[in-house]
PDB file of N, CA and C in Angstrom:
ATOM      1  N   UNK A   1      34.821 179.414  41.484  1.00  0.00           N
ATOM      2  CA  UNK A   1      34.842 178.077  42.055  1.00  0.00           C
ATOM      3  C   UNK A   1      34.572 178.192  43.548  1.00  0.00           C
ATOM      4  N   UNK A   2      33.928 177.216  44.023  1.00  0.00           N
ATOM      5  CA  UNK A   2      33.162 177.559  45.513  1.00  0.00           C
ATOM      6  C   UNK A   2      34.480 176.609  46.378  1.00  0.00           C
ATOM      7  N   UNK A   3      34.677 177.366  47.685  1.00  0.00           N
ATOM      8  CA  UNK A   3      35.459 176.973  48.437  1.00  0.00           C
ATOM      9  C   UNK A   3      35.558 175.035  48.383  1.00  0.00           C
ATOM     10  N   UNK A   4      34.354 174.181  48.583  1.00  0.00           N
ATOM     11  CA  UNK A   4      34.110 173.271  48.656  1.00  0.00           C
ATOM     12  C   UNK A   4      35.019 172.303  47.086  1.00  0.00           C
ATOM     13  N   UNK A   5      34.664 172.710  46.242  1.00  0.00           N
ATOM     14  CA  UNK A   5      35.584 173.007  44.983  1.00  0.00           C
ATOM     15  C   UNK A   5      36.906 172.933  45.105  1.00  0.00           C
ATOM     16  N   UNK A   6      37.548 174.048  45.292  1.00  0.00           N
ATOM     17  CA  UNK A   6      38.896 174.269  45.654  1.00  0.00           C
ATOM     18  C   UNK A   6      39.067 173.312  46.503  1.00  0.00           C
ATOM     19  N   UNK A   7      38.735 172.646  47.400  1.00  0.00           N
ATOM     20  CA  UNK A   7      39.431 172.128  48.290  1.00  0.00           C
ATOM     21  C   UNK A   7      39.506 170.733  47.968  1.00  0.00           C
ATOM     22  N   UNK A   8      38.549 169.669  47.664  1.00  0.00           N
ATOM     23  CA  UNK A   8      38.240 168.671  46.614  1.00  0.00           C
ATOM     24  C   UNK A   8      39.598 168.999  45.993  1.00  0.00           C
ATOM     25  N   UNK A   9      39.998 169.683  44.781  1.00  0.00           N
ATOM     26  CA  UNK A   9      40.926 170.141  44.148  1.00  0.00           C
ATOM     27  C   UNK A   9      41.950 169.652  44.409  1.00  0.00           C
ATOM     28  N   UNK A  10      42.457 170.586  45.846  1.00  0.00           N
ATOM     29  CA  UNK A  10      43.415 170.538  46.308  1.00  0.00           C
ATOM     30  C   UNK A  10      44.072 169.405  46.913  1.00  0.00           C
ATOM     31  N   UNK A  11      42.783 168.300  47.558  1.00  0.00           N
ATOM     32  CA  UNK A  11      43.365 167.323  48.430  1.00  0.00           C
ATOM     33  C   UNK A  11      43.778 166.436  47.493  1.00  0.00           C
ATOM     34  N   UNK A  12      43.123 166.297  46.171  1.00  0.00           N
ATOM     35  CA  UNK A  12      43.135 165.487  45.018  1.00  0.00           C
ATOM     36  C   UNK A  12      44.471 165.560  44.451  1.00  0.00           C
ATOM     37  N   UNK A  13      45.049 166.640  44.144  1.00  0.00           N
ATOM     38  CA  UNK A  13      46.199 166.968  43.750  1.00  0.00           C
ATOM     39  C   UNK A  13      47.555 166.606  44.932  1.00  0.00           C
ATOM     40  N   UNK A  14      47.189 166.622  46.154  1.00  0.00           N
ATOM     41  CA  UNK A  14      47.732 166.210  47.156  1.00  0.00           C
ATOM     42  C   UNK A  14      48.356 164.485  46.945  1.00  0.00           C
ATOM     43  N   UNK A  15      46.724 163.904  46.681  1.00  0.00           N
ATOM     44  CA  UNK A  15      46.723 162.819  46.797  1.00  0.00           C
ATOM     45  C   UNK A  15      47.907 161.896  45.251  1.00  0.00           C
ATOM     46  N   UNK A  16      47.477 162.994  44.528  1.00  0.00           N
ATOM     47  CA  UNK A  16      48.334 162.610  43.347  1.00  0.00           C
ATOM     48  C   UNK A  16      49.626 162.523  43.590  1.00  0.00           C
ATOM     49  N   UNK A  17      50.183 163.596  44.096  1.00  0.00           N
ATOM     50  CA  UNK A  17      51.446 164.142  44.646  1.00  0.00           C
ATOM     51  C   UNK A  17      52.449 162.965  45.535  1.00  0.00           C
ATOM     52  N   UNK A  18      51.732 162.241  46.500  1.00  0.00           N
ATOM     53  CA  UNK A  18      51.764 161.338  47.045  1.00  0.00           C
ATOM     54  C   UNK A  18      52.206 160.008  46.475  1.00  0.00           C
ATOM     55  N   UNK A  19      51.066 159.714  45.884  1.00  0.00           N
ATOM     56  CA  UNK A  19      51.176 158.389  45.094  1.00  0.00           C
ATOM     57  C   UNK A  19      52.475 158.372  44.144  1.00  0.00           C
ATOM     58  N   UNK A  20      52.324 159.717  43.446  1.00  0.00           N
ATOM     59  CA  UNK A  20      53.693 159.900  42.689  1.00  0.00           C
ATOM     60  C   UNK A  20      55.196 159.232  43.584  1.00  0.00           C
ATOM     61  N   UNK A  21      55.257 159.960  44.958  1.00  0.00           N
ATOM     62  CA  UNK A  21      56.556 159.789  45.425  1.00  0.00           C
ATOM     63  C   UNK A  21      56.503 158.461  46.066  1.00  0.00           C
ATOM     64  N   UNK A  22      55.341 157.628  46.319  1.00  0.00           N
ATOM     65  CA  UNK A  22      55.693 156.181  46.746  1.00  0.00           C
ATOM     66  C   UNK A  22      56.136 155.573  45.079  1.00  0.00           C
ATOM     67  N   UNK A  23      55.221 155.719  44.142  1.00  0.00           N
ATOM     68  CA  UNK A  23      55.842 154.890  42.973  1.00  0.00           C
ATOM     69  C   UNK A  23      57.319 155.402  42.571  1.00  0.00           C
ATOM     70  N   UNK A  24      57.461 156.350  42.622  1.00  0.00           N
ATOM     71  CA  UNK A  24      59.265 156.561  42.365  1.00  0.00           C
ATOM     72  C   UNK A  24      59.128 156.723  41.127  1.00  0.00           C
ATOM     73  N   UNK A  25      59.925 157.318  39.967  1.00  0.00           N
ATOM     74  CA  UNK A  25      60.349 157.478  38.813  1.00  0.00           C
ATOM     75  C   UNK A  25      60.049 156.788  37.815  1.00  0.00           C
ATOM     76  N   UNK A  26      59.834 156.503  36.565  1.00  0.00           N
ATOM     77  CA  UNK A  26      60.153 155.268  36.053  1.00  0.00           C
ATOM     78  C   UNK A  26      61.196 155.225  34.993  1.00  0.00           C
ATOM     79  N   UNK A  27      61.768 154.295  34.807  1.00  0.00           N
ATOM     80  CA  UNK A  27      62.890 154.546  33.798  1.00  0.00           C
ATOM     81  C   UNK A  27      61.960 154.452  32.115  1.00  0.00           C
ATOM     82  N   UNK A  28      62.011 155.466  31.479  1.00  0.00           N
ATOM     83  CA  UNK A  28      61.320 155.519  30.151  1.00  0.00           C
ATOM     84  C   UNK A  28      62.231 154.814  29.299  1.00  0.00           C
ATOM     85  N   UNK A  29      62.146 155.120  27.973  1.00  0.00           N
ATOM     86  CA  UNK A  29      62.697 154.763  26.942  1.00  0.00           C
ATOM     87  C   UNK A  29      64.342 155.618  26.558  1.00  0.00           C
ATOM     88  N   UNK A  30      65.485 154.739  26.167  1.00  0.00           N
ATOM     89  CA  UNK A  30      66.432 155.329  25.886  1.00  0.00           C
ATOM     90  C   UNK A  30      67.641 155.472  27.979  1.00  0.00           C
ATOM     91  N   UNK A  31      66.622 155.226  28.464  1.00  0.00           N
ATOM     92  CA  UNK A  31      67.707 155.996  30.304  1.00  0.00           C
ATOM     93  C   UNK A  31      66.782 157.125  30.511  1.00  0.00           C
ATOM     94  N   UNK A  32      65.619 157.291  29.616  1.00  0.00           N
ATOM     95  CA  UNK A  32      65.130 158.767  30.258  1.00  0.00           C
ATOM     96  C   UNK A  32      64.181 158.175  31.718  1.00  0.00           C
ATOM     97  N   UNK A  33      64.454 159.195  32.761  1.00  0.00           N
ATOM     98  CA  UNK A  33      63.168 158.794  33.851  1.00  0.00           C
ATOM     99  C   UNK A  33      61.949 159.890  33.450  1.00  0.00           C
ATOM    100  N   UNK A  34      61.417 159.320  33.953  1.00  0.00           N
ATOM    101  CA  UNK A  34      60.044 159.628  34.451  1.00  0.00           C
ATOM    102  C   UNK A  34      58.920 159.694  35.398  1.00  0.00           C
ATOM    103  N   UNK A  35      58.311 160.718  35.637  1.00  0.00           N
ATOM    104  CA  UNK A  35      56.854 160.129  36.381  1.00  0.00           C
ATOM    105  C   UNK A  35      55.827 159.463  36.240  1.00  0.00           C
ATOM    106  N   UNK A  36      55.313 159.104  37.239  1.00  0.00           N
ATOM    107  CA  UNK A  36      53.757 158.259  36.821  1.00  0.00           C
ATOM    108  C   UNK A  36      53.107 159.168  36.314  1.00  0.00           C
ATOM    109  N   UNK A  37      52.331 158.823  35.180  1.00  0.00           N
ATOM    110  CA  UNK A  37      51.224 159.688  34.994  1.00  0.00           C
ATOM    111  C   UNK A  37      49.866 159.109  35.477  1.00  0.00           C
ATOM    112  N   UNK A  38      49.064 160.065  35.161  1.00  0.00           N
ATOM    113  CA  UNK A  38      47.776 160.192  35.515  1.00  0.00           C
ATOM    114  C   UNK A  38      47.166 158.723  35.748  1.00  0.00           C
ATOM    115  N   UNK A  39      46.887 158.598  34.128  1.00  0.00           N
ATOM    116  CA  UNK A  39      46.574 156.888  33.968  1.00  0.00           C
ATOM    117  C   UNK A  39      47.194 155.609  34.717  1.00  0.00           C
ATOM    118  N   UNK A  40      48.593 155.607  34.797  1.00  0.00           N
ATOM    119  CA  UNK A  40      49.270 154.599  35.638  1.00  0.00           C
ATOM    120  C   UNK A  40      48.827 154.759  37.035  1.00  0.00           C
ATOM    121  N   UNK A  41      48.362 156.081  37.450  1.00  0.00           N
ATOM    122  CA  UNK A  41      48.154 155.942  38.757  1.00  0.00           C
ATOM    123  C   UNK A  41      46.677 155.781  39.055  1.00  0.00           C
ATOM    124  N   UNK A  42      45.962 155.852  38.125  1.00  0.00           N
ATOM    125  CA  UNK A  42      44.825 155.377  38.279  1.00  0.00           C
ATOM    126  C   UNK A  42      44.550 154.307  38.065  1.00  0.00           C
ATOM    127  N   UNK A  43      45.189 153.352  37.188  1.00  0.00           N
ATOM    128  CA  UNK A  43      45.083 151.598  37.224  1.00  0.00           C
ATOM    129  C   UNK A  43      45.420 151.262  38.434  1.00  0.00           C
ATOM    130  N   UNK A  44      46.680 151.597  39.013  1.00  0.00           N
ATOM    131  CA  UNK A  44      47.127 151.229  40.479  1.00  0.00           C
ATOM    132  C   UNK A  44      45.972 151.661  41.336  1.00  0.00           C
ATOM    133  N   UNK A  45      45.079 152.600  41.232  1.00  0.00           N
ATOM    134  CA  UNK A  45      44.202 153.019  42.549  1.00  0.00           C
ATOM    135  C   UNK A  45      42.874 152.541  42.314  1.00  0.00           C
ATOM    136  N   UNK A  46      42.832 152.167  40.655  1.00  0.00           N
ATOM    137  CA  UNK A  46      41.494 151.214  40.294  1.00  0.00           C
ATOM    138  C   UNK A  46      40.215 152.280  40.377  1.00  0.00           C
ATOM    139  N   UNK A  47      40.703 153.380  40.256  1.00  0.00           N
ATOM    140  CA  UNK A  47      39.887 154.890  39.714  1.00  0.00           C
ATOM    141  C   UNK A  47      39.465 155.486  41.020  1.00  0.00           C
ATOM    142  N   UNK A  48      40.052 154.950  42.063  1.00  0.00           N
ATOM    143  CA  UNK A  48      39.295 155.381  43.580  1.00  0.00           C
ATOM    144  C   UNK A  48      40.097 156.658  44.209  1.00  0.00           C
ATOM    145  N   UNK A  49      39.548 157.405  44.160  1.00  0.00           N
ATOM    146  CA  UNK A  49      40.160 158.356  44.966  1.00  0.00           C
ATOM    147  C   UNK A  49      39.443 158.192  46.690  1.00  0.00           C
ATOM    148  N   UNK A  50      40.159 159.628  47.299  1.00  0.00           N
ATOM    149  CA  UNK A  50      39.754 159.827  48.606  1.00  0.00           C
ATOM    150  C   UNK A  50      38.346 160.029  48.910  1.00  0.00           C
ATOM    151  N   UNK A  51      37.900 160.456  48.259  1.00  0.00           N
ATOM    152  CA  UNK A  51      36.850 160.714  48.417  1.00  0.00           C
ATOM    153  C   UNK A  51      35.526 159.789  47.885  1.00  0.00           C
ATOM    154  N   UNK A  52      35.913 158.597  46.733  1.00  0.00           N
ATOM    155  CA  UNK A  52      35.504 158.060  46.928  1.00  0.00           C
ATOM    156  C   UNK A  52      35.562 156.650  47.973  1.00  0.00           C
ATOM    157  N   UNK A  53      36.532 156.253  48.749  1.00  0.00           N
ATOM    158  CA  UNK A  53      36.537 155.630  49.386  1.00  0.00           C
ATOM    159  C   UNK A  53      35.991 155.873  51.148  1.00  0.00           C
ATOM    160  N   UNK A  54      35.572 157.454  50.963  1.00  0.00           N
ATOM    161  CA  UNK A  54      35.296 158.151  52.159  1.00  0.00           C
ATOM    162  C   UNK A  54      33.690 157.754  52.036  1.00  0.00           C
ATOM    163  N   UNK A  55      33.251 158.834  51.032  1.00  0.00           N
ATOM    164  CA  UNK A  55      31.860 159.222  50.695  1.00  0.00           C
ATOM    165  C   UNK A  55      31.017 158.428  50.153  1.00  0.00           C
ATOM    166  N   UNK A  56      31.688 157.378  49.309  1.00  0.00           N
ATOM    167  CA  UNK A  56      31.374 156.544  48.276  1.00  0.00           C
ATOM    168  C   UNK A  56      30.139 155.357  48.803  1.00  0.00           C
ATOM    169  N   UNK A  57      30.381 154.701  50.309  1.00  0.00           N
ATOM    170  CA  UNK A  57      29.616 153.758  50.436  1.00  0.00           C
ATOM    171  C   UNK A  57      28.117 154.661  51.567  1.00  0.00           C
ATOM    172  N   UNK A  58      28.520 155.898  51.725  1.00  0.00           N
ATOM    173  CA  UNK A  58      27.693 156.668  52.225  1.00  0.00           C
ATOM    174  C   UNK A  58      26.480 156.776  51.401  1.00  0.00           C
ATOM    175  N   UNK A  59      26.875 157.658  50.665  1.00  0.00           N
ATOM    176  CA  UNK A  59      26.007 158.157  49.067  1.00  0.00           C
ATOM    177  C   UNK A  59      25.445 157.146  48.912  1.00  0.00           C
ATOM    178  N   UNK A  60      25.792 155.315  49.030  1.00  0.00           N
ATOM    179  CA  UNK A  60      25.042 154.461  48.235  1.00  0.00           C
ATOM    180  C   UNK A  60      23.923 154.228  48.967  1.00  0.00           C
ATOM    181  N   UNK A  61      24.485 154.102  50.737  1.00  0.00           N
ATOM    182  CA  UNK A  61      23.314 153.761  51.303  1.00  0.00           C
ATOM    183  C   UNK A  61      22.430 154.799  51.372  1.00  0.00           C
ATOM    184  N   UNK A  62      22.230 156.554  51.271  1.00  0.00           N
ATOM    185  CA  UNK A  62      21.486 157.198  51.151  1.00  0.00           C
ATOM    186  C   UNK A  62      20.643 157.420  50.231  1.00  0.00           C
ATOM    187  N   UNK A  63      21.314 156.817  49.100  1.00  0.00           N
ATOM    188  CA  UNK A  63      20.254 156.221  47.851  1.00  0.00           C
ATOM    189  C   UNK A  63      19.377 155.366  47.855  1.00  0.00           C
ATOM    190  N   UNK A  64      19.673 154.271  48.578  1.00  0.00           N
ATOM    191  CA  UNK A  64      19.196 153.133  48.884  1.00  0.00           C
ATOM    192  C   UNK A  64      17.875 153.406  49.729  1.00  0.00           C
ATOM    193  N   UNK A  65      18.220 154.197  51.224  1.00  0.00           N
ATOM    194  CA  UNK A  65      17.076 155.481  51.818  1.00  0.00           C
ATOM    195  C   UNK A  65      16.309 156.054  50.822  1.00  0.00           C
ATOM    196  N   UNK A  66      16.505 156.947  50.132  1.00  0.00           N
ATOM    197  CA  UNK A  66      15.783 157.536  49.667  1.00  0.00           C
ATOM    198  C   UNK A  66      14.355 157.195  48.727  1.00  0.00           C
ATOM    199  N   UNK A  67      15.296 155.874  47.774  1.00  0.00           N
ATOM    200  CA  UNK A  67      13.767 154.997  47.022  1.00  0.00           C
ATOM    201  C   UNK A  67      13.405 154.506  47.720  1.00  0.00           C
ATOM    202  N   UNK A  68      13.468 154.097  48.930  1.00  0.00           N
ATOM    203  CA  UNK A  68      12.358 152.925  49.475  1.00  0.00           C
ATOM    204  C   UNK A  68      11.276 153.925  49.755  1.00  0.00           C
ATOM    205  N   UNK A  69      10.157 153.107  49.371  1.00  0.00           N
ATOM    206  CA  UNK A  69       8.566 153.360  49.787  1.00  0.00           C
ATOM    207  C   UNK A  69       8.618 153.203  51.311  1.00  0.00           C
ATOM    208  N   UNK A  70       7.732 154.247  52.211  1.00  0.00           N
ATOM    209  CA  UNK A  70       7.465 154.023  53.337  1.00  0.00           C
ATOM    210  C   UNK A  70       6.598 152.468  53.659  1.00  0.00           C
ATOM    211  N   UNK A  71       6.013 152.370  53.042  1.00  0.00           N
ATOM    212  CA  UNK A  71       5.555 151.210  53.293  1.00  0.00           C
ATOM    213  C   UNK A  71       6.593 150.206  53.646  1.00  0.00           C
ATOM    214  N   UNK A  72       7.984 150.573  53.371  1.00  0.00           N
ATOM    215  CA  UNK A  72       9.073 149.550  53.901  1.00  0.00           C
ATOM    216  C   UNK A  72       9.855 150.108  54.931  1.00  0.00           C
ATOM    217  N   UNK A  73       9.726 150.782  55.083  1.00  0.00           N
ATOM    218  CA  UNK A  73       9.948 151.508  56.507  1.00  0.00           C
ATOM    219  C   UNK A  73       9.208 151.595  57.486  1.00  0.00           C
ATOM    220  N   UNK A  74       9.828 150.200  58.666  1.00  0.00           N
ATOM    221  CA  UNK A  74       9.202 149.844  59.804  1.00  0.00           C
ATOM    222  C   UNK A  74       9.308 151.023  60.903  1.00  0.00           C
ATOM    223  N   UNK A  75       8.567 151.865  60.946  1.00  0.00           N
ATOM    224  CA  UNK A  75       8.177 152.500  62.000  1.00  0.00           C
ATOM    225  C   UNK A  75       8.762 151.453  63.645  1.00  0.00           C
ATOM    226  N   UNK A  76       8.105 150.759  64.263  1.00  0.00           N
ATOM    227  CA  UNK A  76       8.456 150.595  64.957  1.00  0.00           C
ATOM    228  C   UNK A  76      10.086 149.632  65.263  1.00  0.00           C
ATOM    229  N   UNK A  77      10.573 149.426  64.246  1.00  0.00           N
ATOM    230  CA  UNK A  77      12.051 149.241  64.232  1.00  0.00           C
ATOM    231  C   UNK A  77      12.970 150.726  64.386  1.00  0.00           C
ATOM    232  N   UNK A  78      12.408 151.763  64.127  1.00  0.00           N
ATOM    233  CA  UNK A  78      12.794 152.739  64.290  1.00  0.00           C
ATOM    234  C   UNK A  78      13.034 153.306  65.539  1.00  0.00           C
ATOM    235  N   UNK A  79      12.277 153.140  66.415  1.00  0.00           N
ATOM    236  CA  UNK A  79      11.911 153.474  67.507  1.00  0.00           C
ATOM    237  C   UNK A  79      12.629 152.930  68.768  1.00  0.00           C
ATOM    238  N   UNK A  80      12.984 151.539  68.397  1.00  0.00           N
ATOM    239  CA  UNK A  80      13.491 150.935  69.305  1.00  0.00           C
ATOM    240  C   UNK A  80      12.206 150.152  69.846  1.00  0.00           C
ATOM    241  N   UNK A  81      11.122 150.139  69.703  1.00  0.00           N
ATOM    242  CA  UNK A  81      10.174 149.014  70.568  1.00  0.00           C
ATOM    243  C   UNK A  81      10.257 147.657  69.718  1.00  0.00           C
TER     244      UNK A  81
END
C-alpha cells in the first residue's frame, strides 16, 4: 500500500473515531449500549467524507477543464487583456 494510501486510511479512520465520540453510545436493545456503526454514521454525514468535501468540488471543476474544446477557451480572457 503506497504511503498516499495509508494515510487516506488513516485520517478516515480518524474521522470515524471522531464522529463516534460526538454521537455518544446508543442504548441497543434489552439496556445494552452501543456504538454507531458504520452506516448510522454515514446517513448522518450523507456519505461525505473529508476528503470528499476537500477534493470533491476540485476534481469537478478539473473535469469540467478538461472536456472543453479549445475552441471554448478564450485565449484572451486568459491573459488578462
Amino acid at each position: 500500500m503506497g504511503a498516499k494510501k495509508s494515510m487516506k486510511r488513516k485520517l478516515l479512520t480518524t474521522e470515524r473515531e471522531i464522529l463516534r465520540r460526538i454521537c455518544e453510545p446508543t442504548k441497543y436493545r434489552h439496556g445494552i449500549w452501543r456504538n454507531t456503526i458504520n452506516d448510522e454514521l454515514n446517513d448522518l454525514i450523507r456519505n461525505k467524507n473529508i476528503f470528499k468535501l476537500k477534493y470533491g468540488p476540485k476534481m469537478k471543476l478539473a473535469g469540467h477543464v478538461h472536456r472543453m474544446t479549445n475552441d471554448r477557451i478564450d485565449n484572451n480572457s486568459m491573459s488578462g487583456n
